[in-house]
PDB file of N, CA and C in Angstrom:
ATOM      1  N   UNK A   1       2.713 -12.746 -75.666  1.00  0.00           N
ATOM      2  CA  UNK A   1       3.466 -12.831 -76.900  1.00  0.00           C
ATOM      3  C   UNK A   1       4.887 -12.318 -76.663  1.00  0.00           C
ATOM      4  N   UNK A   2       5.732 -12.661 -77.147  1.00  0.00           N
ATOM      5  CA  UNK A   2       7.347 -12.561 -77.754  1.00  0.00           C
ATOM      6  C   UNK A   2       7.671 -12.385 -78.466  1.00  0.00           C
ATOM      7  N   UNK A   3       9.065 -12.241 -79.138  1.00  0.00           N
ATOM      8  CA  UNK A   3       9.809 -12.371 -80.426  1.00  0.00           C
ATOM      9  C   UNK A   3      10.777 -12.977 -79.922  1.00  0.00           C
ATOM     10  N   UNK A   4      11.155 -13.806 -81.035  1.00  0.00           N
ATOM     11  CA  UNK A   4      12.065 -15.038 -80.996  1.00  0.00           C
ATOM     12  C   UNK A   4      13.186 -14.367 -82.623  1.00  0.00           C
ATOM     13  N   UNK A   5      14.283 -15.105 -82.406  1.00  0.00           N
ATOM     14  CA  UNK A   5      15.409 -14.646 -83.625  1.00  0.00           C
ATOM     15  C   UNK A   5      15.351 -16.237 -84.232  1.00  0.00           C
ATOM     16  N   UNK A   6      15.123 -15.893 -85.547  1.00  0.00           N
ATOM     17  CA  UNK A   6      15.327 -17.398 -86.643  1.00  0.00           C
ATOM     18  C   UNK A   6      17.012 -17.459 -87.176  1.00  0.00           C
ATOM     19  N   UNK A   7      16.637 -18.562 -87.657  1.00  0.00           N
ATOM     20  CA  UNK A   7      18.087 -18.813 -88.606  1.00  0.00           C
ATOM     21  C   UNK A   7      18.298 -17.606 -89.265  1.00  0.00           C
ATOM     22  N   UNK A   8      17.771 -17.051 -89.901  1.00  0.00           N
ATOM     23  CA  UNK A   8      17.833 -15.808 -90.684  1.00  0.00           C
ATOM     24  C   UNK A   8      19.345 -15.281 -90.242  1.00  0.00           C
ATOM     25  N   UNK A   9      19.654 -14.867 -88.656  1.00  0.00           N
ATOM     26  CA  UNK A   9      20.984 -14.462 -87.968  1.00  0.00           C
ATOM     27  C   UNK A   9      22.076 -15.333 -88.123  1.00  0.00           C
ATOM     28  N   UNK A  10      21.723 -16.329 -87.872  1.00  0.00           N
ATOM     29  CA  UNK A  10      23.062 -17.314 -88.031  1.00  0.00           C
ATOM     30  C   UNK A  10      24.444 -17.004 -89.492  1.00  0.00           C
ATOM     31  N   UNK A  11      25.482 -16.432 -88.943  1.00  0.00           N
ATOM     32  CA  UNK A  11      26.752 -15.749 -89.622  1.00  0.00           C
ATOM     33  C   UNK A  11      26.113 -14.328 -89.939  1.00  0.00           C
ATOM     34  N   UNK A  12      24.973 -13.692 -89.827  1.00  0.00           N
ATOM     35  CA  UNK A  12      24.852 -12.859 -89.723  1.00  0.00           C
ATOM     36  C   UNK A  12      25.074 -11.719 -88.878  1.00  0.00           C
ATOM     37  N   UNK A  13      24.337 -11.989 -87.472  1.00  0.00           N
ATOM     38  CA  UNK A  13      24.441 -11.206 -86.260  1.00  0.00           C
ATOM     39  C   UNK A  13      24.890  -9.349 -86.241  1.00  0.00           C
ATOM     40  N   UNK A  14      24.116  -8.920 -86.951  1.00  0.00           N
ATOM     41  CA  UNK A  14      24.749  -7.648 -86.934  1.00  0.00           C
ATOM     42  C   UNK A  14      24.519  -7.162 -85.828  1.00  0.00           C
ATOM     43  N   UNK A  15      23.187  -7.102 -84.696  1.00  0.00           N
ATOM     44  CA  UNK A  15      23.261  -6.978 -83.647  1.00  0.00           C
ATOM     45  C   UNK A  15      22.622  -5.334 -83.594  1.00  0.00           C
ATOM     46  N   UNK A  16      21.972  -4.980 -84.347  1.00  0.00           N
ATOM     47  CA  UNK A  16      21.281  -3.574 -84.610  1.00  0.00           C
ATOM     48  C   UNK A  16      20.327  -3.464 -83.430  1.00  0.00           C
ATOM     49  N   UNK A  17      19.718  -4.929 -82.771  1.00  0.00           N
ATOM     50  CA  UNK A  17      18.705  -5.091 -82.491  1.00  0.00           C
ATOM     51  C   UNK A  17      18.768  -4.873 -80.767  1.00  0.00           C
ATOM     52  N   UNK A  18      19.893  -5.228 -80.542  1.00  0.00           N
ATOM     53  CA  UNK A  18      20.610  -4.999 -79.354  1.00  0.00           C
ATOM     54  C   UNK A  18      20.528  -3.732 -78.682  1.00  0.00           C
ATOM     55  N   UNK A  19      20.915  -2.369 -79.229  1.00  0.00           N
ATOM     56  CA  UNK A  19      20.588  -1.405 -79.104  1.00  0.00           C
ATOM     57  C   UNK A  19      19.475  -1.015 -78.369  1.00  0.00           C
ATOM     58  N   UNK A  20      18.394  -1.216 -79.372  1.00  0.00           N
ATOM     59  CA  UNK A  20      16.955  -0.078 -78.687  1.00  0.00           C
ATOM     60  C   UNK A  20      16.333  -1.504 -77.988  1.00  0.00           C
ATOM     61  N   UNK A  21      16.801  -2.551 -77.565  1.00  0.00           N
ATOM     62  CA  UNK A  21      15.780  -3.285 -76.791  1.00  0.00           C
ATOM     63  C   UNK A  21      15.976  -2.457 -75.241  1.00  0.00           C
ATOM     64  N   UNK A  22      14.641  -2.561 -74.494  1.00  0.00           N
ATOM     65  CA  UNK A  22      14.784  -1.225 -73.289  1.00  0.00           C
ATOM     66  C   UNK A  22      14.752  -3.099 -72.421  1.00  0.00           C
ATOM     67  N   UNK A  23      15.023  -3.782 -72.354  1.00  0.00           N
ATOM     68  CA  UNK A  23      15.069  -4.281 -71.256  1.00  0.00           C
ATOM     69  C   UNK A  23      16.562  -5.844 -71.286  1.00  0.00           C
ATOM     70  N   UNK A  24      17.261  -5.656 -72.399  1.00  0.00           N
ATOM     71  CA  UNK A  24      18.285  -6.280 -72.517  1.00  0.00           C
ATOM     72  C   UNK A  24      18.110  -7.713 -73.008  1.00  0.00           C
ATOM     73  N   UNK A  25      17.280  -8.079 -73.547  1.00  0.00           N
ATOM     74  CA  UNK A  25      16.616  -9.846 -73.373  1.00  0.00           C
ATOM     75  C   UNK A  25      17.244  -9.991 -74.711  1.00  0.00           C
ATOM     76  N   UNK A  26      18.390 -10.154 -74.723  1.00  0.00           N
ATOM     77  CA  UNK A  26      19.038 -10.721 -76.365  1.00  0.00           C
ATOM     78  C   UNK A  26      20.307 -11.113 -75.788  1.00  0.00           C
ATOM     79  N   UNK A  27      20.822 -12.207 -75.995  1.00  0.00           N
ATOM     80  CA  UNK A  27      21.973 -13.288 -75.392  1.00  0.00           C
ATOM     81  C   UNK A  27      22.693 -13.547 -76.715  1.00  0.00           C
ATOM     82  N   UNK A  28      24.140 -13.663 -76.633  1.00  0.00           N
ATOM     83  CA  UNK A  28      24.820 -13.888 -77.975  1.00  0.00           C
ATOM     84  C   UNK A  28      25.589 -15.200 -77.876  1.00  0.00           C
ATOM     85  N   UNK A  29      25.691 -15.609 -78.928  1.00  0.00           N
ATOM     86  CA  UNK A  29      26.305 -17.189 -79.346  1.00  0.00           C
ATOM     87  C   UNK A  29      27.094 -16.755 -80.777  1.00  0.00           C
ATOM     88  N   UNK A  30      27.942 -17.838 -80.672  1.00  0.00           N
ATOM     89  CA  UNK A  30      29.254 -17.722 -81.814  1.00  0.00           C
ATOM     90  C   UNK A  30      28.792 -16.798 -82.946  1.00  0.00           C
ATOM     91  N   UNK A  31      27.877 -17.249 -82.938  1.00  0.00           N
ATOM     92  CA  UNK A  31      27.457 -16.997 -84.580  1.00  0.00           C
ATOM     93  C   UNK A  31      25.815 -16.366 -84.947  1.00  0.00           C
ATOM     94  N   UNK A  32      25.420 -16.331 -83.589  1.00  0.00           N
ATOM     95  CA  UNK A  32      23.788 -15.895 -83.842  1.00  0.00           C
ATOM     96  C   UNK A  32      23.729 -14.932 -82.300  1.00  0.00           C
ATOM     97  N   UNK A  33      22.013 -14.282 -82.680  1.00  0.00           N
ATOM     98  CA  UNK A  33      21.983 -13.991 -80.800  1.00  0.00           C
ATOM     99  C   UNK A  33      20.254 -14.777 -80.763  1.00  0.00           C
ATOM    100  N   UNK A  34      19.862 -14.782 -79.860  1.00  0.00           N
ATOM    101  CA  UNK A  34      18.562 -15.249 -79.744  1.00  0.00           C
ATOM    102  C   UNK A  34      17.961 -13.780 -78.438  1.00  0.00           C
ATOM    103  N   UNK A  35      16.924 -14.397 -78.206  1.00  0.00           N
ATOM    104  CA  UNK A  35      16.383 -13.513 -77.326  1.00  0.00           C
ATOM    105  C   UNK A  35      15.165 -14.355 -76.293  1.00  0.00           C
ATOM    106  N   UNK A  36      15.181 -13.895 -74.582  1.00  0.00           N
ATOM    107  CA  UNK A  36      15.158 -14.725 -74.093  1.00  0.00           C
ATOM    108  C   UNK A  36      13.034 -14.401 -73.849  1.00  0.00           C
ATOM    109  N   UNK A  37      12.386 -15.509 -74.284  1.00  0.00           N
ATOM    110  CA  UNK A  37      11.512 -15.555 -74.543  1.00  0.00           C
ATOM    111  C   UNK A  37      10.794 -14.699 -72.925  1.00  0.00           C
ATOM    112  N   UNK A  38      10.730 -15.143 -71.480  1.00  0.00           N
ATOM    113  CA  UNK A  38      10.417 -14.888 -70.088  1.00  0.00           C
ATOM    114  C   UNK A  38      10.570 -13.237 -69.737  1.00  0.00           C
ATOM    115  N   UNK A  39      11.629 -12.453 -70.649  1.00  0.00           N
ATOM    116  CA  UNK A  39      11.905 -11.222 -70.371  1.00  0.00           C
ATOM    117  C   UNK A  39      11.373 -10.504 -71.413  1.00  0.00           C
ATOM    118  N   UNK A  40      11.494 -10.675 -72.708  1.00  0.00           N
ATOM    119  CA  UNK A  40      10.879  -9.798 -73.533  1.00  0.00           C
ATOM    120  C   UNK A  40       9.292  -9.518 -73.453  1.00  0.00           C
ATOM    121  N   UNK A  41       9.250  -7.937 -73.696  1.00  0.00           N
ATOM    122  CA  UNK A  41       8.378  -7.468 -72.908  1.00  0.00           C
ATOM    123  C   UNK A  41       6.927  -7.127 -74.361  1.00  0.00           C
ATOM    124  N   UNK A  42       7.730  -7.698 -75.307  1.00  0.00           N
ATOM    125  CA  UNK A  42       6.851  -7.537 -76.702  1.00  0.00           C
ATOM    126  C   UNK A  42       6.674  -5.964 -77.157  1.00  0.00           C
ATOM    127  N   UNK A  43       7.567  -5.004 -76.939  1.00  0.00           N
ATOM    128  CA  UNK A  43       7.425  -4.380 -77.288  1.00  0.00           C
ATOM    129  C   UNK A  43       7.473  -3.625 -78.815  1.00  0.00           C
ATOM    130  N   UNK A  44       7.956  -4.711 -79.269  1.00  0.00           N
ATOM    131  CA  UNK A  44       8.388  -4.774 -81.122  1.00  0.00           C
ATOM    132  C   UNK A  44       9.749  -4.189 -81.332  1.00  0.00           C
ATOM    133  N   UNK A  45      10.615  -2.799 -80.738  1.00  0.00           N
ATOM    134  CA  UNK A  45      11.005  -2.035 -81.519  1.00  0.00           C
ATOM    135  C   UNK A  45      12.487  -3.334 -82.006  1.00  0.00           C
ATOM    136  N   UNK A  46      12.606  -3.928 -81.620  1.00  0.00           N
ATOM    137  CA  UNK A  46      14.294  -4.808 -82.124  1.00  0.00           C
ATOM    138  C   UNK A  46      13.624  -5.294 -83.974  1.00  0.00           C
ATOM    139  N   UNK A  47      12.370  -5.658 -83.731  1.00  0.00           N
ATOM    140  CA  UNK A  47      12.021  -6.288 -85.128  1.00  0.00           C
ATOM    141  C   UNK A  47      12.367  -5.600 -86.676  1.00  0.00           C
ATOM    142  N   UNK A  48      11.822  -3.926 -86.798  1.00  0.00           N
ATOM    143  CA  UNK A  48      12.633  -3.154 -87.672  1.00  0.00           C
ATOM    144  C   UNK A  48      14.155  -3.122 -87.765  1.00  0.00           C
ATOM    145  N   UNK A  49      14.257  -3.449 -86.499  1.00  0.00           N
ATOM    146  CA  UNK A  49      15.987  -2.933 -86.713  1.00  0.00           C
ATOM    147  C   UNK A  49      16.891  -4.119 -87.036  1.00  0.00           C
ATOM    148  N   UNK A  50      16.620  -5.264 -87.569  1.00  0.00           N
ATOM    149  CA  UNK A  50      17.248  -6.658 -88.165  1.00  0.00           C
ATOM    150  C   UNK A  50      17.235  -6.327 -89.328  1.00  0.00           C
ATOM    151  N   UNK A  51      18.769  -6.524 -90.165  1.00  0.00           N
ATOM    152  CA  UNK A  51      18.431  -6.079 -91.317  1.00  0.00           C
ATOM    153  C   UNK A  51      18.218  -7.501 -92.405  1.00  0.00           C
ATOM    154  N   UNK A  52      18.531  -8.227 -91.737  1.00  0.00           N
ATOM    155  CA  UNK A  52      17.937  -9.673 -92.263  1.00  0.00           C
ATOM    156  C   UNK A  52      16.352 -10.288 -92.032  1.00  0.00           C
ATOM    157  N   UNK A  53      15.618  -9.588 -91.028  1.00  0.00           N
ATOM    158  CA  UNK A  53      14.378  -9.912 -90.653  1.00  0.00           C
ATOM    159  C   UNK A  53      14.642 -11.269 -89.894  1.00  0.00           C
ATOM    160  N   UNK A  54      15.382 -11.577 -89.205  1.00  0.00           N
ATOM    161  CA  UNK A  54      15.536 -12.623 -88.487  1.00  0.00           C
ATOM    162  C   UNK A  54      14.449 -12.084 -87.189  1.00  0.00           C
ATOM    163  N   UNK A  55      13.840 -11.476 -86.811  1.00  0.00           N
ATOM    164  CA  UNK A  55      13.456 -11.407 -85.488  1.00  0.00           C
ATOM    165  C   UNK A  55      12.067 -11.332 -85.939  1.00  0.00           C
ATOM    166  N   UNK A  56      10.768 -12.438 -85.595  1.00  0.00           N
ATOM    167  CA  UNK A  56       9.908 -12.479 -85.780  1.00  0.00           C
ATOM    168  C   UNK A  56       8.842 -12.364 -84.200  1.00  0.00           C
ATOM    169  N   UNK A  57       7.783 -12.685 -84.253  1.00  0.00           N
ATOM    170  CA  UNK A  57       6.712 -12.715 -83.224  1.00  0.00           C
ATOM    171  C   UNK A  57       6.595 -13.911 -83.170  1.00  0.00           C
ATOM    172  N   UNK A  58       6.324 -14.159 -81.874  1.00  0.00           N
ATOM    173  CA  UNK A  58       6.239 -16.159 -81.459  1.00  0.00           C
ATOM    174  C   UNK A  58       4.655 -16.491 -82.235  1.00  0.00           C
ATOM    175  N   UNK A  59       3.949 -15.572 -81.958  1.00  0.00           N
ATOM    176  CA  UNK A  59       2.743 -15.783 -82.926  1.00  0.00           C
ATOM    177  C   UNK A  59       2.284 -16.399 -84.404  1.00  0.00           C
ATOM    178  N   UNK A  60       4.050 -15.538 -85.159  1.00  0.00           N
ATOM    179  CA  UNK A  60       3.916 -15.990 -86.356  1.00  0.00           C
ATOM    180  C   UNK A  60       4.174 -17.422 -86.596  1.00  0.00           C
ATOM    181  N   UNK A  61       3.605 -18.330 -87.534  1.00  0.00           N
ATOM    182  CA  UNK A  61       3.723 -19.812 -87.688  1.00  0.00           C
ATOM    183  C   UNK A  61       5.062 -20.204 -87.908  1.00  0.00           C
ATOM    184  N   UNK A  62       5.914 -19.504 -88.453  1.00  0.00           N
ATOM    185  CA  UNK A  62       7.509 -19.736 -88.501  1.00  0.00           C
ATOM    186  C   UNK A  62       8.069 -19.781 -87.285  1.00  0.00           C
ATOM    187  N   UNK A  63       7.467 -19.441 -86.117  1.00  0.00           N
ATOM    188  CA  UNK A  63       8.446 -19.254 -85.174  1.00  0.00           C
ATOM    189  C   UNK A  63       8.304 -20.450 -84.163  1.00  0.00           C
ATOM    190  N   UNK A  64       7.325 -21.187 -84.046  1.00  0.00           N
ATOM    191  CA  UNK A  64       7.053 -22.377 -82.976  1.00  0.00           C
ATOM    192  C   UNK A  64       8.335 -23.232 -82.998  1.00  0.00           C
ATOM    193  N   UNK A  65       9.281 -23.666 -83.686  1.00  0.00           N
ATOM    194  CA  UNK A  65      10.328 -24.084 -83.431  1.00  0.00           C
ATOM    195  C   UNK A  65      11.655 -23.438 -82.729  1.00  0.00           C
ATOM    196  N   UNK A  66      11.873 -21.972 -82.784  1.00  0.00           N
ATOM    197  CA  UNK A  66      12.422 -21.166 -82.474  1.00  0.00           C
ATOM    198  C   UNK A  66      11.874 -20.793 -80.979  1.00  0.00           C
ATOM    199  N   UNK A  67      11.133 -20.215 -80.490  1.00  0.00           N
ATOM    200  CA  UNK A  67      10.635 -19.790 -79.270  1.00  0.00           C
ATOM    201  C   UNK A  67      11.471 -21.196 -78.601  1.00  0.00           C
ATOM    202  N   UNK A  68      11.120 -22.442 -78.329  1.00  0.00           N
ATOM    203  CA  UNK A  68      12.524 -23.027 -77.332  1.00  0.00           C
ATOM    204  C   UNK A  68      13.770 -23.002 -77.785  1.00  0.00           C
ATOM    205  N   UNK A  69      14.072 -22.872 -79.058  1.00  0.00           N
ATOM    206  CA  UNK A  69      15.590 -22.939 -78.979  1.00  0.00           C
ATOM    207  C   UNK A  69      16.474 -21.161 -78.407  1.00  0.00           C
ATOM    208  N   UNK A  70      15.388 -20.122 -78.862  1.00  0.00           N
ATOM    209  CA  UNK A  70      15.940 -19.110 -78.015  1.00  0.00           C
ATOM    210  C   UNK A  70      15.826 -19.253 -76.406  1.00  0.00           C
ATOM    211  N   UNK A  71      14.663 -20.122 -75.915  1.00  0.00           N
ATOM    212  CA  UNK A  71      14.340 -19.798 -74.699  1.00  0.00           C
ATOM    213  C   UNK A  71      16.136 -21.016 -73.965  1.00  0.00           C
ATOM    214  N   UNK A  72      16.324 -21.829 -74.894  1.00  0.00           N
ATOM    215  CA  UNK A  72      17.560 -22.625 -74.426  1.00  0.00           C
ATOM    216  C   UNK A  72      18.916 -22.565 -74.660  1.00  0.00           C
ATOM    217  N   UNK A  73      19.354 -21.365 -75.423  1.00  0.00           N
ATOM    218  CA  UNK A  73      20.501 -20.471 -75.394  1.00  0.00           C
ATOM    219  C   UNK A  73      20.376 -19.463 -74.658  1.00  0.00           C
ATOM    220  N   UNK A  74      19.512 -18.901 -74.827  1.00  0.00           N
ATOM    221  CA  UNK A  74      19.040 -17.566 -73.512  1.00  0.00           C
ATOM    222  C   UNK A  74      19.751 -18.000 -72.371  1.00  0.00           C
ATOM    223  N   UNK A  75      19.342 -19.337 -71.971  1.00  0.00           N
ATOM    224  CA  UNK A  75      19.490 -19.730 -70.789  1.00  0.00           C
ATOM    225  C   UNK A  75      21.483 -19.669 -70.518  1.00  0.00           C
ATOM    226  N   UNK A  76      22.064 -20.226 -71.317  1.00  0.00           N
ATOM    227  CA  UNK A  76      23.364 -20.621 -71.099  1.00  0.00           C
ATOM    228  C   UNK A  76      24.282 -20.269 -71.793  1.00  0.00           C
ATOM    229  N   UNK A  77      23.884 -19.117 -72.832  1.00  0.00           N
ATOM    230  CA  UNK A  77      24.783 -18.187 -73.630  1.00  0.00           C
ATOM    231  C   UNK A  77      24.809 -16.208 -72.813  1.00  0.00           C
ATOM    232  N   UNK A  78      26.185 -15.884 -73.066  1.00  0.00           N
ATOM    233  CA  UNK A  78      26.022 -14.444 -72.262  1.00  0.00           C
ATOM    234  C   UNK A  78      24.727 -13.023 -72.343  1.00  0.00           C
ATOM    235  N   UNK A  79      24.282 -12.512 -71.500  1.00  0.00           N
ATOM    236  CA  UNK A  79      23.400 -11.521 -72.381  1.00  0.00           C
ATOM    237  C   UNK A  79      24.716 -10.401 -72.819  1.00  0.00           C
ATOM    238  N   UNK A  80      23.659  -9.882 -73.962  1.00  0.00           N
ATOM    239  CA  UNK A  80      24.451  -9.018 -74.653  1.00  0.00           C
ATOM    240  C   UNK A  80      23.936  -7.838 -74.784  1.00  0.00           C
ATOM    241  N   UNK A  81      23.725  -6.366 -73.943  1.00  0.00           N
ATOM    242  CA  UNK A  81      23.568  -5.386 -74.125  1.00  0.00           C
ATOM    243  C   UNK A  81      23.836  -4.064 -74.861  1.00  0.00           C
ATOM    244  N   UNK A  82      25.185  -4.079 -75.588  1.00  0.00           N
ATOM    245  CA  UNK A  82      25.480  -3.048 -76.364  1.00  0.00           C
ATOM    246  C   UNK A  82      26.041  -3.693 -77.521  1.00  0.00           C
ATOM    247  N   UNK A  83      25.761  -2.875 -78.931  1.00  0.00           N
ATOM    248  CA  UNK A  83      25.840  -3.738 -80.110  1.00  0.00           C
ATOM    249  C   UNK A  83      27.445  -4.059 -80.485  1.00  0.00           C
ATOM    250  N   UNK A  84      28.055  -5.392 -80.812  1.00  0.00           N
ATOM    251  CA  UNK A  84      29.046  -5.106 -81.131  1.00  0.00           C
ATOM    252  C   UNK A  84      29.738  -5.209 -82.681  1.00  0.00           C
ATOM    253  N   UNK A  85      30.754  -5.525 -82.749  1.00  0.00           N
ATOM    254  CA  UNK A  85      30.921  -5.702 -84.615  1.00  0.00           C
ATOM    255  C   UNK A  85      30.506  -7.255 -85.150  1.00  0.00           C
ATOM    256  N   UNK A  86      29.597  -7.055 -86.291  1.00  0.00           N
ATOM    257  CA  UNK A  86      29.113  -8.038 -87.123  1.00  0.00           C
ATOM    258  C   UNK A  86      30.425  -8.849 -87.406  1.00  0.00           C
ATOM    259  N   UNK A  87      30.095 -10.120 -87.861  1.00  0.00           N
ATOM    260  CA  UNK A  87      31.171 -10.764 -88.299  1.00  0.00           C
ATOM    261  C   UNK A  87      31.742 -10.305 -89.630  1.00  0.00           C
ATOM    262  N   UNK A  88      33.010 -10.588 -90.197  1.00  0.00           N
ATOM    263  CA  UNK A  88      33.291  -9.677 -91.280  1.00  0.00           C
ATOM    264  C   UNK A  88      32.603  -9.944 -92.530  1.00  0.00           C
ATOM    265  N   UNK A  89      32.574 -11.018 -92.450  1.00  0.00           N
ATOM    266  CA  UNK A  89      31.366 -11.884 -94.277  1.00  0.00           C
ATOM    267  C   UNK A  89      30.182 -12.021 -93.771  1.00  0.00           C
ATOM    268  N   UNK A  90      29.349 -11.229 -92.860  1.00  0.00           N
ATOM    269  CA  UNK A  90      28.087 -10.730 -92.528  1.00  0.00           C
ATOM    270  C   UNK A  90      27.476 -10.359 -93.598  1.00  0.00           C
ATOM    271  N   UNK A  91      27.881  -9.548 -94.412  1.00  0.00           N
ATOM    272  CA  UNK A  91      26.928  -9.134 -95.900  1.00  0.00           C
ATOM    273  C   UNK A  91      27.221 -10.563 -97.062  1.00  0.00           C
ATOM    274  N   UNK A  92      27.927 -11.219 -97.221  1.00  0.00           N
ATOM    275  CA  UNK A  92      28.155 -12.504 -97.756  1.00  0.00           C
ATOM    276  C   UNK A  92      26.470 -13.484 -97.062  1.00  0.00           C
ATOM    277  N   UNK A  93      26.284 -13.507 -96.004  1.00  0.00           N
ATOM    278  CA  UNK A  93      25.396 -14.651 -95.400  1.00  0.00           C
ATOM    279  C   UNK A  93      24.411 -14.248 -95.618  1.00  0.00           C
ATOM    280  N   UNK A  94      24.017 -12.953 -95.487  1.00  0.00           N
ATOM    281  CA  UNK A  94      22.534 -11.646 -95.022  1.00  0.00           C
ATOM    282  C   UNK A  94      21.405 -12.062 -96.068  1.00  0.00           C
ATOM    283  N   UNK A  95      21.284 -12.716 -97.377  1.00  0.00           N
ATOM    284  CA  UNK A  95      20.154 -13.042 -97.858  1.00  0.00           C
ATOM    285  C   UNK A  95      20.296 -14.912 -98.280  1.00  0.00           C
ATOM    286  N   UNK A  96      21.156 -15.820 -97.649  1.00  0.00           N
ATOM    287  CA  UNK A  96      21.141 -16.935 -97.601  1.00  0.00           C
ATOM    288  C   UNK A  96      20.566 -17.525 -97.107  1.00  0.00           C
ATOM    289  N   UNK A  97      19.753 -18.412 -97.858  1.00  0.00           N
ATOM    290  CA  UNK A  97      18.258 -19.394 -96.836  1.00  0.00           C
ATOM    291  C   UNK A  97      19.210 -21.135 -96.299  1.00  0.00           C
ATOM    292  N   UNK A  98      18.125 -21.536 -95.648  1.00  0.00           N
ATOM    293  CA  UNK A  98      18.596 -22.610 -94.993  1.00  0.00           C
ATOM    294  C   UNK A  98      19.922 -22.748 -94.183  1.00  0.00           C
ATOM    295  N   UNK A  99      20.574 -22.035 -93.256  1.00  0.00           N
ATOM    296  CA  UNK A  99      21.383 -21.718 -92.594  1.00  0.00           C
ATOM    297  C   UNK A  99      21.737 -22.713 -91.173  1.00  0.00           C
ATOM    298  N   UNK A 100      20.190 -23.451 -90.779  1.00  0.00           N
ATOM    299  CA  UNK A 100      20.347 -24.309 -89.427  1.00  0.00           C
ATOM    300  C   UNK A 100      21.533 -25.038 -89.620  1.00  0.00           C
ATOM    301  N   UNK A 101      21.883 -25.115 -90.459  1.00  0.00           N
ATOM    302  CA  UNK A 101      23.214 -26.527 -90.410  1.00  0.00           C
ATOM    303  C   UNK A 101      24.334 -25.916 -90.469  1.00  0.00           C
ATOM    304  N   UNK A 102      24.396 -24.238 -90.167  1.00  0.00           N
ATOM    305  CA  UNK A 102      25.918 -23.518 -89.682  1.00  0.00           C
ATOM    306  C   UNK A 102      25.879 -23.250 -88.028  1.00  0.00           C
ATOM    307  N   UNK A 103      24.637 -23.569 -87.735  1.00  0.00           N
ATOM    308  CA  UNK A 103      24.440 -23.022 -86.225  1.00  0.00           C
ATOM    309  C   UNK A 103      25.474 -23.709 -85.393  1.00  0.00           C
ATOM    310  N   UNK A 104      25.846 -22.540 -84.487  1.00  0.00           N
ATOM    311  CA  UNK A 104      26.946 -22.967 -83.480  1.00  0.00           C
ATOM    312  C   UNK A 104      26.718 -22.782 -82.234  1.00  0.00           C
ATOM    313  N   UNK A 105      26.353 -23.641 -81.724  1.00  0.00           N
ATOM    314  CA  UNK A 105      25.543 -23.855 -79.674  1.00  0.00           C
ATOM    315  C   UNK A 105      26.883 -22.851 -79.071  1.00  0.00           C
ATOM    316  N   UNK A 106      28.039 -22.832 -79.664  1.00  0.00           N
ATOM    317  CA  UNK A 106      29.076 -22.057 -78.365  1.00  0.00           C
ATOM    318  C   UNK A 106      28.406 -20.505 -78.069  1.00  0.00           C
ATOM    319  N   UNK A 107      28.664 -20.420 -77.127  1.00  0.00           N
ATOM    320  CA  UNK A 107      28.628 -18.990 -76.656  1.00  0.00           C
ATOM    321  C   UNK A 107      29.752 -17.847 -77.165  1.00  0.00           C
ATOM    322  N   UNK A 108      29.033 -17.079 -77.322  1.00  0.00           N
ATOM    323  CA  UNK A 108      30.023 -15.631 -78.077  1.00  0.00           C
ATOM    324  C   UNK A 108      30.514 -14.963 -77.034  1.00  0.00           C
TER     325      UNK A 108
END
């Protein structure tokens, strides 16, 4: 098992989650981060610390679409180890549903 990041992040990205992961498996893009399915070690602690709940378990039924699209930014977006600043209208996005159609493939 894994955790995968949903739309939930997208213009969100506060990046809380970044922090206490002990093995670095979270990659950032313009506008979201994902996390790279092969390295995460399932240890949970990034999941509390989203304050959008974007970071679920590949287990849960929401996430089967997500587990490849993190495992395919992982791949070709930077990893990102220390948290940096949210975007500024981050609290503007933070409880907005349906978000896939802001997603931005560039790398952050």
């Amino acid at each position: 098992m894994t955790y995968v990041v949903n739309e939930a992040c997208i213009k969100c990205k506060y990046m809380d989650c970044v922090e206490v992961c002990p093995v670095d498996c979270f990659y950032v893009g313009e506008n979201m981060l994902v996390i790279h399915p092969d390295e995460c070690i399932d240890c949970g602690v990034c999941e509390p610390e989203c304050p959008v709940s974007a970071i679920i378990p590949d287990s849960d039924d929401k996430a089967t679409e997500w587990v490849e699209m993190n495992r395919t930014y992982a791949a070709i977006w930077p990893n990102i180890t220390r948290k940096g600043e949210p975007p500024a209208d981050a609290d503007d996005w933070k409880d907005k549903p349906n978000k896939m159609a802001l997603f931005s493939a560039e790398p952050g």
